[in-house]
PDB file of N, CA and C in Angstrom:
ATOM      1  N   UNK A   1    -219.432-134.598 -39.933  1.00  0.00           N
ATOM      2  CA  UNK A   1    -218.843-135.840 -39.504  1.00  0.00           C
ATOM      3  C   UNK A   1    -217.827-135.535 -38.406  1.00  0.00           C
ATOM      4  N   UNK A   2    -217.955-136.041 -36.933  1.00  0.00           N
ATOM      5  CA  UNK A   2    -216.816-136.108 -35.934  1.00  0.00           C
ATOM      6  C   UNK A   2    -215.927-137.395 -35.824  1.00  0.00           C
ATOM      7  N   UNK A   3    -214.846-137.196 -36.020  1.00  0.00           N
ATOM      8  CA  UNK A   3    -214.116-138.357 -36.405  1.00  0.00           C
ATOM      9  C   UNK A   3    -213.230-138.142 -34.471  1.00  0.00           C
ATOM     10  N   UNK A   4    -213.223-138.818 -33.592  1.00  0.00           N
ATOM     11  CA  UNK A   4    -211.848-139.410 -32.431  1.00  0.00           C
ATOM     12  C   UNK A   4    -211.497-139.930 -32.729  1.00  0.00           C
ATOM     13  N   UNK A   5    -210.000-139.933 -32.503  1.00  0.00           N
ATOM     14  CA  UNK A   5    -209.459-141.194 -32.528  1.00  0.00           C
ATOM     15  C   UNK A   5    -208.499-141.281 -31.310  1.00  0.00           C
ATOM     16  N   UNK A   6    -208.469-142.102 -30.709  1.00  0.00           N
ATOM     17  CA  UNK A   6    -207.503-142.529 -29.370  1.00  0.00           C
ATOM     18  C   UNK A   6    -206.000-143.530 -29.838  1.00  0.00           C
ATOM     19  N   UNK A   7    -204.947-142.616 -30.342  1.00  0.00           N
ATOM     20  CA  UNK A   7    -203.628-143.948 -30.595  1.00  0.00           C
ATOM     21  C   UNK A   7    -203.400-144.807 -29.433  1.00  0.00           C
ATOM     22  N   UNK A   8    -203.040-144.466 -28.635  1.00  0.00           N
ATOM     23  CA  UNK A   8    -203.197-144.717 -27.350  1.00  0.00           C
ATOM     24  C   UNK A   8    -204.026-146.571 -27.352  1.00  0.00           C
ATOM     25  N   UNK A   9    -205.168-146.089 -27.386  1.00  0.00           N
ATOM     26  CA  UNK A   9    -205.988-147.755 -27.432  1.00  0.00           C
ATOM     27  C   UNK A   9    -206.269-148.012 -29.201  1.00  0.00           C
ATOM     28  N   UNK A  10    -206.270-147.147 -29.690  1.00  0.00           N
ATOM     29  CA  UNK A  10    -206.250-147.466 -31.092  1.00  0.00           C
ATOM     30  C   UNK A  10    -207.552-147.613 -31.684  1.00  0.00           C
ATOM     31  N   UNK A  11    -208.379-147.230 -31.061  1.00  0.00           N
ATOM     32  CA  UNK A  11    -209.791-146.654 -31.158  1.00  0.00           C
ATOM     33  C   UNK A  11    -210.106-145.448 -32.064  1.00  0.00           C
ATOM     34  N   UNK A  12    -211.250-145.749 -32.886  1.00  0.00           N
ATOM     35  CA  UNK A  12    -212.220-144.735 -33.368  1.00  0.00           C
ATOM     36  C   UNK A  12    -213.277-144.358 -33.517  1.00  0.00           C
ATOM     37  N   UNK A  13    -213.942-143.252 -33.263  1.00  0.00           N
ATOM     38  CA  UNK A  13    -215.090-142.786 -33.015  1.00  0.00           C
ATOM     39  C   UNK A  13    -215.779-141.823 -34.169  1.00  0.00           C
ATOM     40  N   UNK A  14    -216.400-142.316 -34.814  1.00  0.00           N
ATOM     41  CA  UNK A  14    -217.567-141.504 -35.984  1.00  0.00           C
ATOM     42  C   UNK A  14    -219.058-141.502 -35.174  1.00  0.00           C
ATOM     43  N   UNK A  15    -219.223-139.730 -35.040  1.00  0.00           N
ATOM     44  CA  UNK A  15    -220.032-139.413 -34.522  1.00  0.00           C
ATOM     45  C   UNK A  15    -221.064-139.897 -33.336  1.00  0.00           C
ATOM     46  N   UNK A  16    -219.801-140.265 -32.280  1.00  0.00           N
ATOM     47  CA  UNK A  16    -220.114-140.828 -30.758  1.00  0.00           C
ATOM     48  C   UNK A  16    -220.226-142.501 -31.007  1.00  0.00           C
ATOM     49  N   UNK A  17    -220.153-142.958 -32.252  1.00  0.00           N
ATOM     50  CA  UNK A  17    -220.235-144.764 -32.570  1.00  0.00           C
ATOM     51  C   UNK A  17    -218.680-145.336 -32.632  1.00  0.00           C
ATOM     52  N   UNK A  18    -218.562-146.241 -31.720  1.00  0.00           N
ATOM     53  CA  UNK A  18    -216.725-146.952 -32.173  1.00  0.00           C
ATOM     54  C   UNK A  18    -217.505-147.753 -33.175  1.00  0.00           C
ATOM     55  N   UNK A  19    -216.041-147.269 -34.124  1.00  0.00           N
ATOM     56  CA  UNK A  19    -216.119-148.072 -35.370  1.00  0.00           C
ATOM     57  C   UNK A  19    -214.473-148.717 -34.644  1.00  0.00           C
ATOM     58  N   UNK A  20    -215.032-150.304 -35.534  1.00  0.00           N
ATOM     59  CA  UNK A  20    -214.134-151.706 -35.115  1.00  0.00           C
ATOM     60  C   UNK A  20    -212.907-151.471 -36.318  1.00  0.00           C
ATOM     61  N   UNK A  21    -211.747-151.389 -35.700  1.00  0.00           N
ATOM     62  CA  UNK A  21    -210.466-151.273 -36.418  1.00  0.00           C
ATOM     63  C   UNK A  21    -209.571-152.588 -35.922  1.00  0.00           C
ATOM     64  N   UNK A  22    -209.213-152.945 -37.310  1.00  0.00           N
ATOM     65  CA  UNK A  22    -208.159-153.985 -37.231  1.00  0.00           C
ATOM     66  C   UNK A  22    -206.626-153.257 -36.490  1.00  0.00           C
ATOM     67  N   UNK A  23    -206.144-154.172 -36.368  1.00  0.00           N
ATOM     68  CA  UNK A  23    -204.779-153.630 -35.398  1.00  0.00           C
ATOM     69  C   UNK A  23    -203.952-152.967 -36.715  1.00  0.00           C
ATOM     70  N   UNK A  24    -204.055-153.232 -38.053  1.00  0.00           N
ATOM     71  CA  UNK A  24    -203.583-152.865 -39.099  1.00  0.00           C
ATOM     72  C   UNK A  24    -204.135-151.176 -39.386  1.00  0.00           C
ATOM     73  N   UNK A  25    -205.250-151.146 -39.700  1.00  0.00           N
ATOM     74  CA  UNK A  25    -206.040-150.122 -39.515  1.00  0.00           C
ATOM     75  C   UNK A  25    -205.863-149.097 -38.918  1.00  0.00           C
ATOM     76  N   UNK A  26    -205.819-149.672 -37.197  1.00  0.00           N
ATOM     77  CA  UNK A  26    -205.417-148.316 -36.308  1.00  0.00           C
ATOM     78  C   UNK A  26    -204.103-148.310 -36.268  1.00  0.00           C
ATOM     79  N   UNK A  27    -203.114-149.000 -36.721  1.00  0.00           N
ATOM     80  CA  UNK A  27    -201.706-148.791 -36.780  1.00  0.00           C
ATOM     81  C   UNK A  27    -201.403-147.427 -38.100  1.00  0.00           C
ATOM     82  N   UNK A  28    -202.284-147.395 -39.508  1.00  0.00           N
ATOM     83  CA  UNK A  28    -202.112-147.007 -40.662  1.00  0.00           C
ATOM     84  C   UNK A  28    -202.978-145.554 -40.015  1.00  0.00           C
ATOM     85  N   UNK A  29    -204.276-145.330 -39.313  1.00  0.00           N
ATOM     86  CA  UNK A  29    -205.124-144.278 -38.851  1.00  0.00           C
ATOM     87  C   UNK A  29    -203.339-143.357 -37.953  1.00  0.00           C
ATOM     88  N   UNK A  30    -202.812-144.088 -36.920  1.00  0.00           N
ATOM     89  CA  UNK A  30    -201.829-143.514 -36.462  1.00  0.00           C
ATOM     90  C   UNK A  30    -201.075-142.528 -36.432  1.00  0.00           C
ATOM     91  N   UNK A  31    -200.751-143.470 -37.842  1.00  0.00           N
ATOM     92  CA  UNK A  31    -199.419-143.276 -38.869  1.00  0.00           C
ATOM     93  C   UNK A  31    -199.979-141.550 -39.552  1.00  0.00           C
ATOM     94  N   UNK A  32    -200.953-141.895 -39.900  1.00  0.00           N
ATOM     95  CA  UNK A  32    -201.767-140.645 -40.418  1.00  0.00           C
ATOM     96  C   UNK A  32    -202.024-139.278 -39.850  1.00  0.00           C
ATOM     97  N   UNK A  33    -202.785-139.927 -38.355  1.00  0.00           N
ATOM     98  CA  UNK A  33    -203.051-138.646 -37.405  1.00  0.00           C
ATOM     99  C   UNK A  33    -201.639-137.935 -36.678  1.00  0.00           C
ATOM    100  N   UNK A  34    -200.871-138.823 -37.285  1.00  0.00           N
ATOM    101  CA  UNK A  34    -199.215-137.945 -36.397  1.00  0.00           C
ATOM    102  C   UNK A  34    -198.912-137.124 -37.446  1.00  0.00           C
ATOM    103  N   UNK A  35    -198.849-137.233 -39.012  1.00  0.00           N
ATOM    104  CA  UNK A  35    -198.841-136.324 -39.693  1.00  0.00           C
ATOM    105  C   UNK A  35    -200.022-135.324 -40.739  1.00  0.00           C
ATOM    106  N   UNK A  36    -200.718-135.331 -39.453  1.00  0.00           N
ATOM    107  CA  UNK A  36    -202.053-134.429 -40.301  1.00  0.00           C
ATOM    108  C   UNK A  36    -201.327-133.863 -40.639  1.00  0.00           C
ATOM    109  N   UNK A  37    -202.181-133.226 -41.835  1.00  0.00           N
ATOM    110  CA  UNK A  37    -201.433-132.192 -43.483  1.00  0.00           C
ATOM    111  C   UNK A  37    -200.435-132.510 -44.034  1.00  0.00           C
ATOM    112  N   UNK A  38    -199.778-133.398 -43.740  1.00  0.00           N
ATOM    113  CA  UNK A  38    -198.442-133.607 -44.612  1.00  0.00           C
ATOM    114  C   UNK A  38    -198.553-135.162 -45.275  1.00  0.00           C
ATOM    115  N   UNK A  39    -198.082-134.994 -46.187  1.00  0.00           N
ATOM    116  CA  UNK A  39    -197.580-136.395 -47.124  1.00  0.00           C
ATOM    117  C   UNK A  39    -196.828-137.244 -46.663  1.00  0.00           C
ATOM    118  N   UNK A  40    -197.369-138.288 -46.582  1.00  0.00           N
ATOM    119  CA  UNK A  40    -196.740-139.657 -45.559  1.00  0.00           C
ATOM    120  C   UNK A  40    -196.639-140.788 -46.876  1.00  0.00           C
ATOM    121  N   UNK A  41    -195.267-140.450 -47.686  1.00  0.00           N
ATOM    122  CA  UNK A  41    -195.162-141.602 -48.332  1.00  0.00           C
ATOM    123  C   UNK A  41    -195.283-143.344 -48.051  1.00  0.00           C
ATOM    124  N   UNK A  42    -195.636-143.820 -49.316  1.00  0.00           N
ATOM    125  CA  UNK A  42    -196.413-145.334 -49.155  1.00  0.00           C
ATOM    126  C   UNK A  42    -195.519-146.048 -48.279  1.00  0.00           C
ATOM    127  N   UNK A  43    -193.981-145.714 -48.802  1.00  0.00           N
ATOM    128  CA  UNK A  43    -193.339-146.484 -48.020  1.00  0.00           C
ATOM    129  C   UNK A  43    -192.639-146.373 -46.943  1.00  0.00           C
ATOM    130  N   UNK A  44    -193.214-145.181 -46.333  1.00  0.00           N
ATOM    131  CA  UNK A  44    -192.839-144.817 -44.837  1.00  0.00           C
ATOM    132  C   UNK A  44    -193.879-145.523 -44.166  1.00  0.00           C
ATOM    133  N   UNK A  45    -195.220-145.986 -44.362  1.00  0.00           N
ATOM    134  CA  UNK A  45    -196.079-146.437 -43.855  1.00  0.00           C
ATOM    135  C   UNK A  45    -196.411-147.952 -43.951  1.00  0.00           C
ATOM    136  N   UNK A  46    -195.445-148.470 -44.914  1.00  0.00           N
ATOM    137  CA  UNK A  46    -195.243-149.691 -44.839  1.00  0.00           C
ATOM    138  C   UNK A  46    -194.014-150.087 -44.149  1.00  0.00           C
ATOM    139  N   UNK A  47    -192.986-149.366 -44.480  1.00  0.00           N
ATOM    140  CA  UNK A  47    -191.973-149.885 -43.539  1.00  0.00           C
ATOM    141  C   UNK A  47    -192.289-149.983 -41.541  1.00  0.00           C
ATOM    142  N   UNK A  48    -193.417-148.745 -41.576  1.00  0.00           N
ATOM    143  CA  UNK A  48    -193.479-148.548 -40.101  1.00  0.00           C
ATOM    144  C   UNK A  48    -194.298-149.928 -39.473  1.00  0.00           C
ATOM    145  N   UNK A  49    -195.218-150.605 -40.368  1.00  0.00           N
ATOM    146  CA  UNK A  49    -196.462-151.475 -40.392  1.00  0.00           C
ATOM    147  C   UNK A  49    -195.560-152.880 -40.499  1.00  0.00           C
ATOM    148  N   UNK A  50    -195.104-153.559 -41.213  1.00  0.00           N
ATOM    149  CA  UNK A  50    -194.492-154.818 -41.884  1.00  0.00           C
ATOM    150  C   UNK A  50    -193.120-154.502 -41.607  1.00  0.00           C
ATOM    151  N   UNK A  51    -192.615-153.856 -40.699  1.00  0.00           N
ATOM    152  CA  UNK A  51    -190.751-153.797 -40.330  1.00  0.00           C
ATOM    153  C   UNK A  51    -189.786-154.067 -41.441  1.00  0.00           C
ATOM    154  N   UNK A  52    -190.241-153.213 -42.667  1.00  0.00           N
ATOM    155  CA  UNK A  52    -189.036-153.409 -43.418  1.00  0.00           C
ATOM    156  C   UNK A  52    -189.014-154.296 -44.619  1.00  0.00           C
ATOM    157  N   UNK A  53    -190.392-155.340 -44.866  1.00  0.00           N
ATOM    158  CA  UNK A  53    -190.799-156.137 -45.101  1.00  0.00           C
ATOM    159  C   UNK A  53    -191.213-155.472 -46.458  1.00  0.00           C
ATOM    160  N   UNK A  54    -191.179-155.229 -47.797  1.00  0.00           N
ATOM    161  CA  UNK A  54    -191.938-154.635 -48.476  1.00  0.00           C
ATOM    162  C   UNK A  54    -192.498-155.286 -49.664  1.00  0.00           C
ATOM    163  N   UNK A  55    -192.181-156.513 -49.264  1.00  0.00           N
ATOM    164  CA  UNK A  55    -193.044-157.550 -50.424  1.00  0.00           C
ATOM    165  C   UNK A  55    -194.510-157.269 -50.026  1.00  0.00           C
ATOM    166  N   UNK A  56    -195.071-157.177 -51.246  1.00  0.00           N
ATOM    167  CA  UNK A  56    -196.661-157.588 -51.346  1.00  0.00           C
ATOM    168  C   UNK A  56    -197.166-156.082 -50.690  1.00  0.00           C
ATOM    169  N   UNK A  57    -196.006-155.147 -49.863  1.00  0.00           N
ATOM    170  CA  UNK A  57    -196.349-154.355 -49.361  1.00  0.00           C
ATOM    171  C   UNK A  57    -197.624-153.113 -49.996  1.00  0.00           C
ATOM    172  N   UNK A  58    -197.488-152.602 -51.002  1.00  0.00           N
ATOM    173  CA  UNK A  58    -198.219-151.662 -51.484  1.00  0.00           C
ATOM    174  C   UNK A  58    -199.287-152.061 -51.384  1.00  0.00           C
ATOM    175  N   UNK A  59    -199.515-153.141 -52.475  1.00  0.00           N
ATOM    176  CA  UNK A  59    -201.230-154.011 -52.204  1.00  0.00           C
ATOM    177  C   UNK A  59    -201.338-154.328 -50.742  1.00  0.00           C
ATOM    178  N   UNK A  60    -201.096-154.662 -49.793  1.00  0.00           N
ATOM    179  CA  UNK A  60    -201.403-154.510 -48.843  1.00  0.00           C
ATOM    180  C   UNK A  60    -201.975-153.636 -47.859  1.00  0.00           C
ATOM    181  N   UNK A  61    -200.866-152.036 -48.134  1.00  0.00           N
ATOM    182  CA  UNK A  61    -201.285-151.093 -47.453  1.00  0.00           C
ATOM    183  C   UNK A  61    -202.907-150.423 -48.441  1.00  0.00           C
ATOM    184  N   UNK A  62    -202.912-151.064 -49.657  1.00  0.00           N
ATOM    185  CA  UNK A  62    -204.105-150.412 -50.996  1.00  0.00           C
ATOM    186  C   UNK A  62    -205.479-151.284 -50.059  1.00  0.00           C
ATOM    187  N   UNK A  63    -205.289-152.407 -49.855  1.00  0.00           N
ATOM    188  CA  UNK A  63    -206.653-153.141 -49.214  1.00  0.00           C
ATOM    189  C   UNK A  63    -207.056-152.615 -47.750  1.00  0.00           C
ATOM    190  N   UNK A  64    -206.008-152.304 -46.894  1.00  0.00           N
ATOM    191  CA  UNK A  64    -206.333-152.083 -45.577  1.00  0.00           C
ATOM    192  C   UNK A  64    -206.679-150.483 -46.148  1.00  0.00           C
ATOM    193  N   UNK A  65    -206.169-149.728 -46.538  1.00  0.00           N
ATOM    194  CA  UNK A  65    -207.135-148.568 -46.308  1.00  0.00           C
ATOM    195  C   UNK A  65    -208.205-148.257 -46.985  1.00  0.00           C
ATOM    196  N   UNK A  66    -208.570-149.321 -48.418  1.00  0.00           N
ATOM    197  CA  UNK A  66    -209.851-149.112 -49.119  1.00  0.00           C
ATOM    198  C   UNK A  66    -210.591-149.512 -47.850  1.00  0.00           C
ATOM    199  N   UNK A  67    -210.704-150.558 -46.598  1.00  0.00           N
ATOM    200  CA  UNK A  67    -211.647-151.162 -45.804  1.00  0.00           C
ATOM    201  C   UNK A  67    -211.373-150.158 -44.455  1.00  0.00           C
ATOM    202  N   UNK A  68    -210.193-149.180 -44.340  1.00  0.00           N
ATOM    203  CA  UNK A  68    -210.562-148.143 -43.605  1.00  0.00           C
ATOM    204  C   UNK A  68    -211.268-146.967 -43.980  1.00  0.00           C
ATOM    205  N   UNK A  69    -211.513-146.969 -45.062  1.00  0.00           N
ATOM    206  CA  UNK A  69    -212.160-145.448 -45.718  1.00  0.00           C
ATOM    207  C   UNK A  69    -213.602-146.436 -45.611  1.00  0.00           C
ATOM    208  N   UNK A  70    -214.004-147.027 -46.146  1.00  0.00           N
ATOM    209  CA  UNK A  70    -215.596-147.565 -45.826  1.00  0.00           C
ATOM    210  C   UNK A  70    -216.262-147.233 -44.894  1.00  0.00           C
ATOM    211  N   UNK A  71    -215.031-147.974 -43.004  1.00  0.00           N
ATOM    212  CA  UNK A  71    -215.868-147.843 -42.478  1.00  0.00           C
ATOM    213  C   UNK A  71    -215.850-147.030 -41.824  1.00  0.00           C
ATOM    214  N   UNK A  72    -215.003-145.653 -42.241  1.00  0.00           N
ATOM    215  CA  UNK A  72    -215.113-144.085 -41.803  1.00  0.00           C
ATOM    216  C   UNK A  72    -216.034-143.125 -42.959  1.00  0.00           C
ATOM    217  N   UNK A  73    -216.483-144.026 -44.173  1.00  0.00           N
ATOM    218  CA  UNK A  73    -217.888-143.747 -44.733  1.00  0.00           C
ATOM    219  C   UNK A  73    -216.765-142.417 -46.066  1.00  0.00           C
ATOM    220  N   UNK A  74    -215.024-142.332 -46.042  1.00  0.00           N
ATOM    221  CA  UNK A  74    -214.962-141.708 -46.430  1.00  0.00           C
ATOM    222  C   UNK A  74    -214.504-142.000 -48.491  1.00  0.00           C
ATOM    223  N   UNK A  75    -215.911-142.479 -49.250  1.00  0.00           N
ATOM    224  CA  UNK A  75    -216.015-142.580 -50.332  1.00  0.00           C
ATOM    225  C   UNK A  75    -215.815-142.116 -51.132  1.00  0.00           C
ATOM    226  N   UNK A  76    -215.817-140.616 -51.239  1.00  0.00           N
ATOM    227  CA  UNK A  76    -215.352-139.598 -52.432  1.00  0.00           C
ATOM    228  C   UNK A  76    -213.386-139.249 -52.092  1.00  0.00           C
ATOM    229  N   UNK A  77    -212.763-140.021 -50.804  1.00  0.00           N
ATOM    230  CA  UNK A  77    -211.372-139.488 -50.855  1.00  0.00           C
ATOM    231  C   UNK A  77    -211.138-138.000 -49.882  1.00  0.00           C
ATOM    232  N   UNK A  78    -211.998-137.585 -49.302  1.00  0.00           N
ATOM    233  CA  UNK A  78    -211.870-136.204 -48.951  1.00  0.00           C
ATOM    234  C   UNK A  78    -211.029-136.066 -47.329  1.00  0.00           C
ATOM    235  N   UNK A  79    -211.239-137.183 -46.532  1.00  0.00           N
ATOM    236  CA  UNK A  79    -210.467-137.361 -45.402  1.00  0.00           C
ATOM    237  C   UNK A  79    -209.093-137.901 -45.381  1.00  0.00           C
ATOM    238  N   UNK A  80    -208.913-138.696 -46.410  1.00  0.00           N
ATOM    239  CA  UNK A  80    -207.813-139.850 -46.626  1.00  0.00           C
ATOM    240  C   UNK A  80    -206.937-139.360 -47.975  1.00  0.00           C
ATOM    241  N   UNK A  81    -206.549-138.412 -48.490  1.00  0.00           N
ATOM    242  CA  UNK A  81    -206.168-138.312 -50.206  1.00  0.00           C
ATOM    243  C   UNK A  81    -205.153-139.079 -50.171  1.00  0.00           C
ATOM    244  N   UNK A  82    -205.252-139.812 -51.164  1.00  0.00           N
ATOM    245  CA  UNK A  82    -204.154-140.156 -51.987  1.00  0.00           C
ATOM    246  C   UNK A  82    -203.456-139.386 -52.874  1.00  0.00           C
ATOM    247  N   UNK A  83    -202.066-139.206 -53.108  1.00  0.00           N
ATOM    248  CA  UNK A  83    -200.708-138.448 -53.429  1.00  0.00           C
ATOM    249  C   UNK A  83    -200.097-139.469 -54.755  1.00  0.00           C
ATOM    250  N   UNK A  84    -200.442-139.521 -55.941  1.00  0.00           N
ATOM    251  CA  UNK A  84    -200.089-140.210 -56.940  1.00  0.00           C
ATOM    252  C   UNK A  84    -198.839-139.675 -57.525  1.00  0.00           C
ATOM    253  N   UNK A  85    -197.892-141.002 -57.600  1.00  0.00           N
ATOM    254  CA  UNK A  85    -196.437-140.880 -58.058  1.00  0.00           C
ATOM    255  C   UNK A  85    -195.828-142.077 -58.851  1.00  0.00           C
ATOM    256  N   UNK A  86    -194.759-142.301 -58.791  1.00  0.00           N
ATOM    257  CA  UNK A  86    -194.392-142.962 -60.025  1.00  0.00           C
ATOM    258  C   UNK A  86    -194.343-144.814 -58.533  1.00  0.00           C
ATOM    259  N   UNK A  87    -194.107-145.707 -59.022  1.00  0.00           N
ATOM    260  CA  UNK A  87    -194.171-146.507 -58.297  1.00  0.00           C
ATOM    261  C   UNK A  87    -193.546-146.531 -56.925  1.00  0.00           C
ATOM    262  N   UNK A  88    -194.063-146.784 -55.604  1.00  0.00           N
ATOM    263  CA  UNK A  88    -193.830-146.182 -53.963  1.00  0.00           C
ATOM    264  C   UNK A  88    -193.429-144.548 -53.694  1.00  0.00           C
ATOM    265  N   UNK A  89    -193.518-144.200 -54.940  1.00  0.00           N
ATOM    266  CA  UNK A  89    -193.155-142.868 -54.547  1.00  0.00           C
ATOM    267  C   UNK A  89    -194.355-141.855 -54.216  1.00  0.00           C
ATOM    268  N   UNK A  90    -195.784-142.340 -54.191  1.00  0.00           N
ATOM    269  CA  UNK A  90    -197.155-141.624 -53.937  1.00  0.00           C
ATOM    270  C   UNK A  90    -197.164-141.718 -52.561  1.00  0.00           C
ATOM    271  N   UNK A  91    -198.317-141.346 -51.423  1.00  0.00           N
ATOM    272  CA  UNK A  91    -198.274-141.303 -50.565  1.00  0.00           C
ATOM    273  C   UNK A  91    -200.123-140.548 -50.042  1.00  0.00           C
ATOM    274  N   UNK A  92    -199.954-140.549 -48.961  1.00  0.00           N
ATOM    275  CA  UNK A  92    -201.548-140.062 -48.333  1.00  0.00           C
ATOM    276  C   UNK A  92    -201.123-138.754 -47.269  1.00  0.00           C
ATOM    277  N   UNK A  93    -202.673-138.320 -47.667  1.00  0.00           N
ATOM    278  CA  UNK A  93    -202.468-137.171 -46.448  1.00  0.00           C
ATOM    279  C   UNK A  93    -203.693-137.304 -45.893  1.00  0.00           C
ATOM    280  N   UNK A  94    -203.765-136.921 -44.434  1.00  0.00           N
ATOM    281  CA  UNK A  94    -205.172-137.105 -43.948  1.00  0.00           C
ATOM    282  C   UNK A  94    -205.519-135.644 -43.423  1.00  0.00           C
ATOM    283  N   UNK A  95    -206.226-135.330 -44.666  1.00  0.00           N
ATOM    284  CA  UNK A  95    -206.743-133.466 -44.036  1.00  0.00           C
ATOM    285  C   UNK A  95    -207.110-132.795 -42.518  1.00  0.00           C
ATOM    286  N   UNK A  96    -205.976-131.890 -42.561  1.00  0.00           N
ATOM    287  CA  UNK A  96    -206.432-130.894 -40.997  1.00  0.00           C
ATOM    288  C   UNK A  96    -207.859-131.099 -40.865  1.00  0.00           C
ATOM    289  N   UNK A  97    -208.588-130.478 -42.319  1.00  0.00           N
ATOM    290  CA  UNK A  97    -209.903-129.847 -41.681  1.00  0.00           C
ATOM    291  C   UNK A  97    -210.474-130.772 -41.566  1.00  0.00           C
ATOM    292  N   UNK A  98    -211.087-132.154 -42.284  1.00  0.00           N
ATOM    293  CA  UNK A  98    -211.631-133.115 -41.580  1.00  0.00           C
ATOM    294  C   UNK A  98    -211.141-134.096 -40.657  1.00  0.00           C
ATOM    295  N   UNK A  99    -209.810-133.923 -40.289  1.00  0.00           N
ATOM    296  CA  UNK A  99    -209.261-135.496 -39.569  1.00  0.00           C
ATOM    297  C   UNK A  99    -209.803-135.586 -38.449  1.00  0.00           C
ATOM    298  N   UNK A 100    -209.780-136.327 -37.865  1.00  0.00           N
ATOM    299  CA  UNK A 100    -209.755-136.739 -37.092  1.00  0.00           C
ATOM    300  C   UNK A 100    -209.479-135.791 -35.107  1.00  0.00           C
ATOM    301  N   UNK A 101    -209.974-135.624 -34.371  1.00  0.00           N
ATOM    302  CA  UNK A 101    -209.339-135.322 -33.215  1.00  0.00           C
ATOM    303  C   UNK A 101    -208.294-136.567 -33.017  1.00  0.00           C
ATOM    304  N   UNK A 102    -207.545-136.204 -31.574  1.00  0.00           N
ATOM    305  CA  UNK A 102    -206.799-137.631 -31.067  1.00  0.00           C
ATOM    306  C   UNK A 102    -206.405-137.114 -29.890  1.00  0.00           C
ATOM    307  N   UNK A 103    -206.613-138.101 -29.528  1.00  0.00           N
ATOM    308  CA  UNK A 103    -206.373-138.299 -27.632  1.00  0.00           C
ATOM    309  C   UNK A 103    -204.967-138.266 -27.258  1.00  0.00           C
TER     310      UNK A 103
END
């Protein structure tokens, strides 16, 4: 699987095909590809997304990336992990070895 991604236009590319990202999406893909390998708690990624805003936040950031892992086909968790903790205290990492390039 070749994953691009361009922050820049906020574009992504699975294996030479743009896949269609919501402005939410490539804002959360971003957020991700700036810290390949490292743990990007829930609520660093909501505060960066919703300014501070953290109502409804978790379920929010839980729906936009179940519908970004789909349509990057990544079903078993292996590009995207989730970091389980006690409530906002979990977080995601998006693996060196599969992430993504970026422009």
């Amino acid at each position: 699987m070749e994953l691009i991604f361009n922050g820049k236009k906020g574009t992504l590319y699975l294996n030479n095909k743009k896949i269609s990202l919501t402005e939410i999406q490539a804002r959360i893909m971003w957020i991700l590809v700036r810290h390949q390998g490292k743990s990007v708690p829930r609520e660093t990624i909501i505060r960066e997304i919703w300014n501070d805003d953290l109502r409804g936040g978790e379920q929010l950031l839980n729906t936009h990336l179940s519908y970004l892992r789909k349509k990057i086909g990544d079903h078993d968790h292996r590009l995207i992990v989730s970091i389980r903790g006690n409530k906002g205290e979990g977080g995601f990492i998006l693996l060196r070895e599969t992430a993504p390039a970026y422009l």
